[in-house]
Protein backbone atom coordinates (compact mmCIF):
# COMPACT_ATOMS: atom_id res chain seq x y z
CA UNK A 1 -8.41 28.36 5.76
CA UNK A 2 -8.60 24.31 6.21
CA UNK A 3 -8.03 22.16 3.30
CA UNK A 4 -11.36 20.99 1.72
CA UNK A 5 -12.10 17.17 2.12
CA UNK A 6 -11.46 16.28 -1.41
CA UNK A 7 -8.06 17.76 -0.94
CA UNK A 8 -7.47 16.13 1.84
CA UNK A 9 -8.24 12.10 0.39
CA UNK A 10 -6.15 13.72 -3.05
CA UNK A 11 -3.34 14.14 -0.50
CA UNK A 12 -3.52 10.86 1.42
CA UNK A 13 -4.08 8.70 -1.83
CA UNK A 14 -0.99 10.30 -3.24
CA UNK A 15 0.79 9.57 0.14
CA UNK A 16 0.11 5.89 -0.91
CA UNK A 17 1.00 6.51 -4.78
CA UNK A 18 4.53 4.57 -4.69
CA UNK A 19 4.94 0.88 -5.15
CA UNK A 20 6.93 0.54 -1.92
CA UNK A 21 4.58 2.20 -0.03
CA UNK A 22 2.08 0.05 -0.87
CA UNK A 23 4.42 -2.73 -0.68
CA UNK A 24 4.64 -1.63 2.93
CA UNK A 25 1.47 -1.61 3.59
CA UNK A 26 0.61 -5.13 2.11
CA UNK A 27 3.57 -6.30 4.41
CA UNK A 28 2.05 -4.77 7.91
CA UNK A 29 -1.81 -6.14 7.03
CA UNK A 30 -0.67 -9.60 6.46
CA UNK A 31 1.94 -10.25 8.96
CA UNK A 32 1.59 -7.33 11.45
CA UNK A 33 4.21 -5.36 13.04
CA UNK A 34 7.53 -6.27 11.29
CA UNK A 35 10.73 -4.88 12.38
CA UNK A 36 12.59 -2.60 9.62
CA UNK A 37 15.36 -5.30 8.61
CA UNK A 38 12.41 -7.73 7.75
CA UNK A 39 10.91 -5.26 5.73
CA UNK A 40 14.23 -4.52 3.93
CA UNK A 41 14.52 -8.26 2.96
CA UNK A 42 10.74 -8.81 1.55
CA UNK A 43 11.06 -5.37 -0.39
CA UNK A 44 13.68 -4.95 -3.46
CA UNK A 45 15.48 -1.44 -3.01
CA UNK A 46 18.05 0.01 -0.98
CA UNK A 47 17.74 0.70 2.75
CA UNK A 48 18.10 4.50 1.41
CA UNK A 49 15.08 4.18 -0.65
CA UNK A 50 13.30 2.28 1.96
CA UNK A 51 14.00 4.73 4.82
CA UNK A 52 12.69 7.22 3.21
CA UNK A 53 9.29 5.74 1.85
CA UNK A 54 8.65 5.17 5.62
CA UNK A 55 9.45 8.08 6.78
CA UNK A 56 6.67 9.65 3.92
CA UNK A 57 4.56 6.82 5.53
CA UNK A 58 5.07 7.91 9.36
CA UNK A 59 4.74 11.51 8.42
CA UNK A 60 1.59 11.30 6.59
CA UNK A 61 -0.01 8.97 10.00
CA UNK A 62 -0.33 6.13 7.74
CA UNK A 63 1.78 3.81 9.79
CA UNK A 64 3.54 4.09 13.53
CA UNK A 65 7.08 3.08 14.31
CA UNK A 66 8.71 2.00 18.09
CA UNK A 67 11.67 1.06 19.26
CA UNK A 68 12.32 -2.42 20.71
CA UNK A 69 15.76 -2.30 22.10
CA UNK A 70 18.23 -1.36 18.71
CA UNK A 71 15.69 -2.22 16.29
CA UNK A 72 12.57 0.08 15.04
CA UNK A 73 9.53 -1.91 14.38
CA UNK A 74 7.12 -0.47 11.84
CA UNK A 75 2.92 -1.32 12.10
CA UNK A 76 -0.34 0.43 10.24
CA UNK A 77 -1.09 3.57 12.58
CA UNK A 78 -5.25 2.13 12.53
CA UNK A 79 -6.93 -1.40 11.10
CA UNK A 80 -8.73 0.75 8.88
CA UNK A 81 -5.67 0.68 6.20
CA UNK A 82 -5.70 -3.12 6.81
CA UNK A 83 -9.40 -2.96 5.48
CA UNK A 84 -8.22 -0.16 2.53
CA UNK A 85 -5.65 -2.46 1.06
CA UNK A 86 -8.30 -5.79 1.12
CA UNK A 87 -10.67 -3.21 -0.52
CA UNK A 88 -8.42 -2.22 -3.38
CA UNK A 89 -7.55 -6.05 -3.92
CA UNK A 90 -10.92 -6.48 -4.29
CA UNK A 91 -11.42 -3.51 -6.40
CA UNK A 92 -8.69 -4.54 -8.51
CA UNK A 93 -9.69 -8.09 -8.63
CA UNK A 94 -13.37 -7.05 -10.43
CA UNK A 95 -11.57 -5.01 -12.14
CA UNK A 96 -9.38 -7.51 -14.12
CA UNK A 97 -12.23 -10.06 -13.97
CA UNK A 98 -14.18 -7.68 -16.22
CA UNK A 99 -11.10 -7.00 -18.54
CA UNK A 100 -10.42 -10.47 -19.10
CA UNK A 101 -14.55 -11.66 -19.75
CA UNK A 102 -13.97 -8.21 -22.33
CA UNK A 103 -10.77 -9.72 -23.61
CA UNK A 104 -13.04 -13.01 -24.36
CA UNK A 105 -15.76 -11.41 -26.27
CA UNK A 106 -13.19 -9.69 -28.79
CA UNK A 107 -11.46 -13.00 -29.09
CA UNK A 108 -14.78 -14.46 -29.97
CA UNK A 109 -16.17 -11.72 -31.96
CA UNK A 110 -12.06 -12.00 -34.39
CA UNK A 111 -12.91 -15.61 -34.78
CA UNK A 112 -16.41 -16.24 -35.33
């Protein structure tokens, strides 16, 4: 029987329910392919750690990785995740705008 849909997105949004993976992610949309050293500098945790966010990463299709020479260079598998993450900064950016214009209106409401 094939998973339903909803299932489905429930699984992929969970693949990218980890701070490094998204940390990933946000790396590869803004400066492109990156090589997994690079990565390992821009990202605080152990190569371990790191290794095996990716590998939940290249598992799940969410990114790609090739070889160039010694070194494995990791890139988003489609532009489409470039366009997810600038949609959830946006998201999250309304979000917090709302909060804080909510956060005003208390602060006004305690003091006048």
């Amino acid at each position: 029987m094939p998973v339903p849909l909803y299932q489905a997105k429930a699984d992929f949004f969970r693949t990218l329910g980890h701070p490094a993976r998204i940390r990933v992610l946000e790396l590869l949309q803004e400066e492109g392919p990156l090589p997994v050293r690079d990565l390992l500098t821009r990202i605080d945790i152990e190569a371990s750690s790191l290794s095996q966010q990716l590998a939940v990463l290249r598992r799940a299709g969410v990114v790609i990785a090739s070889r160039e020479g010694s070194t494995v260079v990791y890139a988003l598998a489609t532009p489409e995740l470039a366009e997810l993450m600038g949609a959830a900064r946006r998201i999250l950016t309304e979000m917090l705008a709302d909060q804080g214009e909510l956060l005003a209106e208390l602060r006004a409401e305690a003091t006048g």
